[in-house]
Every structure is written in structure tokens, then in C-alpha cells.
PDB file of N, CA and C in Angstrom:
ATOM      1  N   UNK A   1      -7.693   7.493   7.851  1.00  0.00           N
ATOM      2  CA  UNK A   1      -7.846   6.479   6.821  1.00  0.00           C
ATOM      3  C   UNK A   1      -6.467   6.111   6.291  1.00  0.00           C
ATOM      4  N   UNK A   2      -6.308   4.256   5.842  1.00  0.00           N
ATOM      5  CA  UNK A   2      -5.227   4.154   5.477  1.00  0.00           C
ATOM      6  C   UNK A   2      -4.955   4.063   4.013  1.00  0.00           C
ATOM      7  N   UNK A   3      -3.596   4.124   3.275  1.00  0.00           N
ATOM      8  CA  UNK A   3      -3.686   3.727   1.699  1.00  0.00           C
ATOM      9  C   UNK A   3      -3.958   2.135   1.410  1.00  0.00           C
ATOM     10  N   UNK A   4      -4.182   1.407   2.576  1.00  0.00           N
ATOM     11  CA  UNK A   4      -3.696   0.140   2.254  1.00  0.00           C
ATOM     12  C   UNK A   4      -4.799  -0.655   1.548  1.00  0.00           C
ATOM     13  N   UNK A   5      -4.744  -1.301   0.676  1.00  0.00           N
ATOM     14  CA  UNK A   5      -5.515  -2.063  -0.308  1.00  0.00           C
ATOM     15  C   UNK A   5      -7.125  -2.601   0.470  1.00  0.00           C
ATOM     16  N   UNK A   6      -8.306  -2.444  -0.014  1.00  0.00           N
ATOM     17  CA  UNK A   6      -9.157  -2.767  -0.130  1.00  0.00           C
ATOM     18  C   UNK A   6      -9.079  -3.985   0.646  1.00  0.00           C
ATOM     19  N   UNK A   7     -10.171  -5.002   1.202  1.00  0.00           N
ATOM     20  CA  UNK A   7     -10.399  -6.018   2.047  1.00  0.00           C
ATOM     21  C   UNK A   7     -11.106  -6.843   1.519  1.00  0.00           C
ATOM     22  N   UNK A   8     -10.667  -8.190   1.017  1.00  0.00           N
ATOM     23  CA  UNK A   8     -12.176  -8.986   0.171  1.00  0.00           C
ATOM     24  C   UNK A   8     -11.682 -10.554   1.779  1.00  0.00           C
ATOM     25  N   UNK A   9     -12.743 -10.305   2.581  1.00  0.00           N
ATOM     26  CA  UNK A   9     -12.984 -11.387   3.460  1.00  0.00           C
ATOM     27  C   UNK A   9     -13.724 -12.602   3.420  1.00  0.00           C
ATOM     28  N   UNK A  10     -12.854 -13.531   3.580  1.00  0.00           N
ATOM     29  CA  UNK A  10     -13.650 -15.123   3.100  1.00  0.00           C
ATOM     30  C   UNK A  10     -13.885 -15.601   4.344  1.00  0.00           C
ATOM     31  N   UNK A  11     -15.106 -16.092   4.859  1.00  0.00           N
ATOM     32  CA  UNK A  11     -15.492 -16.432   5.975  1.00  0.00           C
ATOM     33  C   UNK A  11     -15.857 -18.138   5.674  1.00  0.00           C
ATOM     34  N   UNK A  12     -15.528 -18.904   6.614  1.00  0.00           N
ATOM     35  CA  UNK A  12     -16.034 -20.622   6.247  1.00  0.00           C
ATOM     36  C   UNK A  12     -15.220 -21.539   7.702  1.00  0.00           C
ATOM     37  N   UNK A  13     -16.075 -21.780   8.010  1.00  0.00           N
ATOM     38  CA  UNK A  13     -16.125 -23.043   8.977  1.00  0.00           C
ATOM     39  C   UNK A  13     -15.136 -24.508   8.749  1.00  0.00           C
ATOM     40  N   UNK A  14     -14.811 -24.410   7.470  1.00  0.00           N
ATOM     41  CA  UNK A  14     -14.254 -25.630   7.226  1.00  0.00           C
ATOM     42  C   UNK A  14     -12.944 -25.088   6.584  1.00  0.00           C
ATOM     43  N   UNK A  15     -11.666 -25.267   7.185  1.00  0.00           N
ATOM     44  CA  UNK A  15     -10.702 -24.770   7.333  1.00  0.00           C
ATOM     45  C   UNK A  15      -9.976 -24.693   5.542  1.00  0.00           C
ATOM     46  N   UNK A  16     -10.444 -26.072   5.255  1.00  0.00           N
ATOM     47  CA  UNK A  16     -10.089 -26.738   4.035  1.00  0.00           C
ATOM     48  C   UNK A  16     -10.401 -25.709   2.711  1.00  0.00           C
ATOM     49  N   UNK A  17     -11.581 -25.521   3.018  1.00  0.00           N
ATOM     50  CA  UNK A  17     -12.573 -24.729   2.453  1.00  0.00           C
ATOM     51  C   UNK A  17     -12.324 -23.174   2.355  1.00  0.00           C
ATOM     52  N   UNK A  18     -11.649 -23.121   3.541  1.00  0.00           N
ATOM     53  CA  UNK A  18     -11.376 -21.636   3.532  1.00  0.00           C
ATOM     54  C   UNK A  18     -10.040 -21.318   2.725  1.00  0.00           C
ATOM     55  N   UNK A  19      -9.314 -22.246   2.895  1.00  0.00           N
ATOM     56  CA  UNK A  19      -7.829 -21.883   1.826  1.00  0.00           C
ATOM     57  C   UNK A  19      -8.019 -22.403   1.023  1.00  0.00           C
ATOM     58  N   UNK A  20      -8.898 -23.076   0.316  1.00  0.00           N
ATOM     59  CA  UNK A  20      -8.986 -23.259  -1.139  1.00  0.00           C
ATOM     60  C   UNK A  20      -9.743 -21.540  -1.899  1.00  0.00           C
ATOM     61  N   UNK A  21     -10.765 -21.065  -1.006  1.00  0.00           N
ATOM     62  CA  UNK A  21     -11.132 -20.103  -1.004  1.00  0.00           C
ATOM     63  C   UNK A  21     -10.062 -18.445  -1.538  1.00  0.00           C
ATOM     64  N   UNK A  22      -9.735 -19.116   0.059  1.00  0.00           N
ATOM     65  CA  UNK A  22      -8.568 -17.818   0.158  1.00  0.00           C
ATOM     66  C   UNK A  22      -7.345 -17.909  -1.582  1.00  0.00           C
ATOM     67  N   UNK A  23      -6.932 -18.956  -1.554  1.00  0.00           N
ATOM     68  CA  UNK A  23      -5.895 -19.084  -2.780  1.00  0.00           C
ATOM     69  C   UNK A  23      -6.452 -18.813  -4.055  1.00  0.00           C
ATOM     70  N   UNK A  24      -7.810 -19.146  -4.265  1.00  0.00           N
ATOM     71  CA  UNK A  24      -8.453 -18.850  -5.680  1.00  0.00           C
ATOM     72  C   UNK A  24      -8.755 -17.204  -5.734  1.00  0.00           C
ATOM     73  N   UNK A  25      -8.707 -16.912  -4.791  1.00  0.00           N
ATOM     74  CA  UNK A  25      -8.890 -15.173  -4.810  1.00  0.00           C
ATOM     75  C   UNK A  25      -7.651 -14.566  -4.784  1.00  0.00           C
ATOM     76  N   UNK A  26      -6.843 -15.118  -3.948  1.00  0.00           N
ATOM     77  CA  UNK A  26      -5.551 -14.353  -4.295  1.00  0.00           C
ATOM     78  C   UNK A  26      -5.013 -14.614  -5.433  1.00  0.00           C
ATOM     79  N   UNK A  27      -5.327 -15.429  -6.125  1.00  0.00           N
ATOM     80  CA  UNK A  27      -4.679 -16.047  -7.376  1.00  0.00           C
ATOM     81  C   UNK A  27      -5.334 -14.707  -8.971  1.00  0.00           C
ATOM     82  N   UNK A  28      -6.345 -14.543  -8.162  1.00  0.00           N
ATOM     83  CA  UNK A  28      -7.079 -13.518  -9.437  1.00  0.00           C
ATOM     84  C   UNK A  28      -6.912 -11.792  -9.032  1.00  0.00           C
ATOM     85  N   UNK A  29      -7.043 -12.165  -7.543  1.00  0.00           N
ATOM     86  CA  UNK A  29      -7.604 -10.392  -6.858  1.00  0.00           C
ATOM     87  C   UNK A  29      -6.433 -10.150  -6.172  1.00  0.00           C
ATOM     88  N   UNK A  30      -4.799 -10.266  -6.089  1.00  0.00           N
ATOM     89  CA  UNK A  30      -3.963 -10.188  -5.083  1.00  0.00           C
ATOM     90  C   UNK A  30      -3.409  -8.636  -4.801  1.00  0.00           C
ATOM     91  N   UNK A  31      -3.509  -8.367  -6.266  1.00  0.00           N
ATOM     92  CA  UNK A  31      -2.683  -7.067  -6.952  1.00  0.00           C
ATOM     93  C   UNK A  31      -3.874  -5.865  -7.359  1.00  0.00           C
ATOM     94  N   UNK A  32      -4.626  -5.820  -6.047  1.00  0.00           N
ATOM     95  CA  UNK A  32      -5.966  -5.640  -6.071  1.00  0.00           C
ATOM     96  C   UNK A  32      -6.353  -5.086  -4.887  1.00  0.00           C
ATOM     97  N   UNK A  33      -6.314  -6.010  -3.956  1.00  0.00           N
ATOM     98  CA  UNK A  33      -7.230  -6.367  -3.160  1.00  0.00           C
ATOM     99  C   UNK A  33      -6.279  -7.506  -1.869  1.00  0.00           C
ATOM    100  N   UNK A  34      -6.349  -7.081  -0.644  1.00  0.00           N
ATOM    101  CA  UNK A  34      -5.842  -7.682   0.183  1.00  0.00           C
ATOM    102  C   UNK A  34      -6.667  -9.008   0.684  1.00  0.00           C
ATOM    103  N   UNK A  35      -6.250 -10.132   0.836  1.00  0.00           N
ATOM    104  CA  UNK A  35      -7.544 -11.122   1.496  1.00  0.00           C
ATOM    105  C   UNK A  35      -6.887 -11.675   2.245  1.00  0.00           C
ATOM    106  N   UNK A  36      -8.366 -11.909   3.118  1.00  0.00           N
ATOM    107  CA  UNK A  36      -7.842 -12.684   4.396  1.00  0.00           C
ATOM    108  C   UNK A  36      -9.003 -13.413   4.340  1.00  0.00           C
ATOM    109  N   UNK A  37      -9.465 -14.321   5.309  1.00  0.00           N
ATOM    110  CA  UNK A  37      -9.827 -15.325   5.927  1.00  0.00           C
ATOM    111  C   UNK A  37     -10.269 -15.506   7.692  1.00  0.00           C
ATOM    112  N   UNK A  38     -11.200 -15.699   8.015  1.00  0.00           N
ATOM    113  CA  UNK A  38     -11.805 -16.291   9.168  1.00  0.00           C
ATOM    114  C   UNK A  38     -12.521 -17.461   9.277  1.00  0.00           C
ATOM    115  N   UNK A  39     -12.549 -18.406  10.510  1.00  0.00           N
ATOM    116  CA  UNK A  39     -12.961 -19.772  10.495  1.00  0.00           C
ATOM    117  C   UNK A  39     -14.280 -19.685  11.243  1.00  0.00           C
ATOM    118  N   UNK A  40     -15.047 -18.103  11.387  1.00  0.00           N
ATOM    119  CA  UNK A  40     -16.054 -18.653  11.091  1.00  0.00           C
ATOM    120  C   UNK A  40     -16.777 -17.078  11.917  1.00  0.00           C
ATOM    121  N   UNK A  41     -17.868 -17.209  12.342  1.00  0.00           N
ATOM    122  CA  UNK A  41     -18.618 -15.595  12.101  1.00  0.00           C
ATOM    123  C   UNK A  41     -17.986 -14.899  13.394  1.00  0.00           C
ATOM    124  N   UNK A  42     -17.769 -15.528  14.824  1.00  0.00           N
ATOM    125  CA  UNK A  42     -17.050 -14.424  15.764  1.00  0.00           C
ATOM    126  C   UNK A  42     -15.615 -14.048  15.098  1.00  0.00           C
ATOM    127  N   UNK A  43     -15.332 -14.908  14.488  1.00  0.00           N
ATOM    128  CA  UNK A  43     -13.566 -14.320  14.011  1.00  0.00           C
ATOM    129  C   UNK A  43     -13.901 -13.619  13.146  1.00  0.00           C
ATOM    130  N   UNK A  44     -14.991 -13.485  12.120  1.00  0.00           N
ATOM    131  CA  UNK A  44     -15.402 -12.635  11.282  1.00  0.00           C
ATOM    132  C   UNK A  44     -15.613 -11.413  11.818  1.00  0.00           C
ATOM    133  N   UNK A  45     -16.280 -11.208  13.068  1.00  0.00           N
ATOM    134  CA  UNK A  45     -17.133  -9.863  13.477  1.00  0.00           C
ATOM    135  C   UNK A  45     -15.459  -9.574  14.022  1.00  0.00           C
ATOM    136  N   UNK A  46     -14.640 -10.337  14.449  1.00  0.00           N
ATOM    137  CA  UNK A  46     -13.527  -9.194  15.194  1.00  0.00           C
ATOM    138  C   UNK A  46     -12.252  -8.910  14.727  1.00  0.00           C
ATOM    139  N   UNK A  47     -12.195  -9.716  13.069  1.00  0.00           N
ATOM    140  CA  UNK A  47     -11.188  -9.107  12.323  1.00  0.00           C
ATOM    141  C   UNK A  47     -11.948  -7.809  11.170  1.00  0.00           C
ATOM    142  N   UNK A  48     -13.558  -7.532  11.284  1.00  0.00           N
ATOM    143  CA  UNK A  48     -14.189  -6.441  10.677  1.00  0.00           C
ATOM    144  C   UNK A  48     -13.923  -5.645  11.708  1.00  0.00           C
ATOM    145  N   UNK A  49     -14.273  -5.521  12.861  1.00  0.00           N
ATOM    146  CA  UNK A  49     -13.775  -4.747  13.867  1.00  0.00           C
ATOM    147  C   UNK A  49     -12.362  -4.280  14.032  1.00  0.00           C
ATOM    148  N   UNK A  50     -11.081  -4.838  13.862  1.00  0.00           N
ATOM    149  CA  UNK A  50     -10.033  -4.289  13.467  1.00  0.00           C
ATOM    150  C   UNK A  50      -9.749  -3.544  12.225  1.00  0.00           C
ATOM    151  N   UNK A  51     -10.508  -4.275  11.126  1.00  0.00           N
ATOM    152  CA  UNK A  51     -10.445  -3.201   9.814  1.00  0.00           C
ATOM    153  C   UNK A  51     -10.937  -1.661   9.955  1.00  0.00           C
ATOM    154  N   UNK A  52     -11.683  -1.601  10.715  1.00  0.00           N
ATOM    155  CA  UNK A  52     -12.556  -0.361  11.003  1.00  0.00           C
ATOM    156  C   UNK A  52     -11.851   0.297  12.111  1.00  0.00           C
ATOM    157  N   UNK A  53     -11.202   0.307  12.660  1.00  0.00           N
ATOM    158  CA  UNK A  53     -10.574   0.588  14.024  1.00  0.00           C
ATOM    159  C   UNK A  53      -8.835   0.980  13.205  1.00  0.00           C
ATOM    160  N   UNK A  54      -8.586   0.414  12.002  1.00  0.00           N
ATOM    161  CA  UNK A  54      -7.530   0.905  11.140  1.00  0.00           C
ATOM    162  C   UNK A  54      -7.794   1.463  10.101  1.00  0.00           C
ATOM    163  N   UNK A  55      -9.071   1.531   9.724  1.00  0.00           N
ATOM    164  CA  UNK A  55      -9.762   2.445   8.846  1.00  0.00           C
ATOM    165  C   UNK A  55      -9.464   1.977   7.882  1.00  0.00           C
ATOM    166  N   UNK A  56      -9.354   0.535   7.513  1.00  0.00           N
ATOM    167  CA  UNK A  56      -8.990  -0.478   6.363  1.00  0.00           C
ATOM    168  C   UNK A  56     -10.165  -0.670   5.639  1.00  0.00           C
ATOM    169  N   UNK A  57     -10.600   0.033   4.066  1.00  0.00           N
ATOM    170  CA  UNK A  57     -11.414  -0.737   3.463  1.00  0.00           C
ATOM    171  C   UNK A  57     -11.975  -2.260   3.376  1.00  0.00           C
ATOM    172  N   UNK A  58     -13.389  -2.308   3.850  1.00  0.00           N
ATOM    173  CA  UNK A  58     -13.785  -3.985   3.677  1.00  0.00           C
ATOM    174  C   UNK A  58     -14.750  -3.755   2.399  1.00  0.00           C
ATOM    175  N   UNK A  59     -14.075  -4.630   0.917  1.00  0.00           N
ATOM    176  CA  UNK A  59     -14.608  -4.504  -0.193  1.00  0.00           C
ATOM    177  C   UNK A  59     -15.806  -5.676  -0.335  1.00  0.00           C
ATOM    178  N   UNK A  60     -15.800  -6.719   0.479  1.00  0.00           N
ATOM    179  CA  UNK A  60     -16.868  -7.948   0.036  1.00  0.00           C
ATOM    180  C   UNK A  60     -16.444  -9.028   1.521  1.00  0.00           C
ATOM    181  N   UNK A  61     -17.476  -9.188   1.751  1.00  0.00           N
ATOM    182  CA  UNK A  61     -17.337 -10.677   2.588  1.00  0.00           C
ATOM    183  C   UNK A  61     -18.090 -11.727   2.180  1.00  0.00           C
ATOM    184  N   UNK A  62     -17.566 -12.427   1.963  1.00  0.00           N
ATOM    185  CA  UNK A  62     -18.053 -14.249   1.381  1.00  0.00           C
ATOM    186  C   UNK A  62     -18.017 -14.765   2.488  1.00  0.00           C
ATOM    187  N   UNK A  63     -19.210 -15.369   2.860  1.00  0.00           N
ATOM    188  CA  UNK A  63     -19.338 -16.504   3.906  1.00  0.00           C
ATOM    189  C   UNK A  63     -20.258 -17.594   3.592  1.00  0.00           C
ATOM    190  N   UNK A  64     -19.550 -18.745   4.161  1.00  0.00           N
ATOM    191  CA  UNK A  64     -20.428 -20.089   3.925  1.00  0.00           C
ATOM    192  C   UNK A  64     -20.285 -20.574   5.082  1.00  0.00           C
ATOM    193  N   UNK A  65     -20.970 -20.639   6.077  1.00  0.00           N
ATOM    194  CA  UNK A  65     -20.603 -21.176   7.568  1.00  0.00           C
ATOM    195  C   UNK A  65     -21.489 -22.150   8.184  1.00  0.00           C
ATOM    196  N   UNK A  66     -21.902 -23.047   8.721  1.00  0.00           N
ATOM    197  CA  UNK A  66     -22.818 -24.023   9.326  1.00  0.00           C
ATOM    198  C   UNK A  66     -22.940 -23.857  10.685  1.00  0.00           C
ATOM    199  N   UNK A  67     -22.833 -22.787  11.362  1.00  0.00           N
ATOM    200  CA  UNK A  67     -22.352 -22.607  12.483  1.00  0.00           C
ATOM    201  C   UNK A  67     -23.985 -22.373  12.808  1.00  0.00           C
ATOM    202  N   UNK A  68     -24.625 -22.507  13.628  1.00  0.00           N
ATOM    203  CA  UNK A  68     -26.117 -22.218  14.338  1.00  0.00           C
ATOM    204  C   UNK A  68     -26.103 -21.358  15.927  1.00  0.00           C
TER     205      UNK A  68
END
């Protein structure tokens, strides 16, 4: 296991969407909480798969995706 900060993952299809996302969280949770971002649920399942494989806390995933 690592020391490295907690994981709050924003998942969204619309790129726009996702860094407005991403910036309003880092803006509150930075000094906190590490965030990242995926454009949409396979990039989701294989940057959770690296967190776990580095033994990186995943604290929350937010997703809004249209993907079918």
C-alpha cells in the first residue's frame, strides 16, 4: 500500500464537462484528495485497475456518461 492521497475519479463523455468537473474539485478537494478524470467508462475501468495494481486509494467515482 501507498501513502499517496486518496482518489476522487470524475468520469464524463464530454470532454468539456469533464474539466469543468475536474477543476471544481480540485479547486475545493486538492489538498485532500488526488483527482483525475476519464472520458468515459473503459478509461474508467483501466485507470481503477491501475489504482489497485498501485494500491492507490479510490475515495468516490462520479460519472455522467451517455455511452450505451
Amino acid at each position: 500500500m501507498t501513502d499517496a492521497k486518496p482518489v476522487i475519479l470524475a468520469v464524463d463523455d464530454e470532454l468539456e464537462v469533464l474539466r469543468a468537473v475536474q477543476r471544481d474539485l480540485r479547486s475545493r478537494y486538492a489538498s485532500e484528495y488526488r483527482i483525475l478524470g476519464a472520458g468515459g467508462g473503459a478509461e474508467a475501468i483501466e485507470t481503477i485497475k491501475k489504482l489497485a495494481t498501485n494500491g492507490t486509494p479510490l475515495a468516490l467515482i462520479l460519472s455522467r456518461s451517455e455511452e450505451r
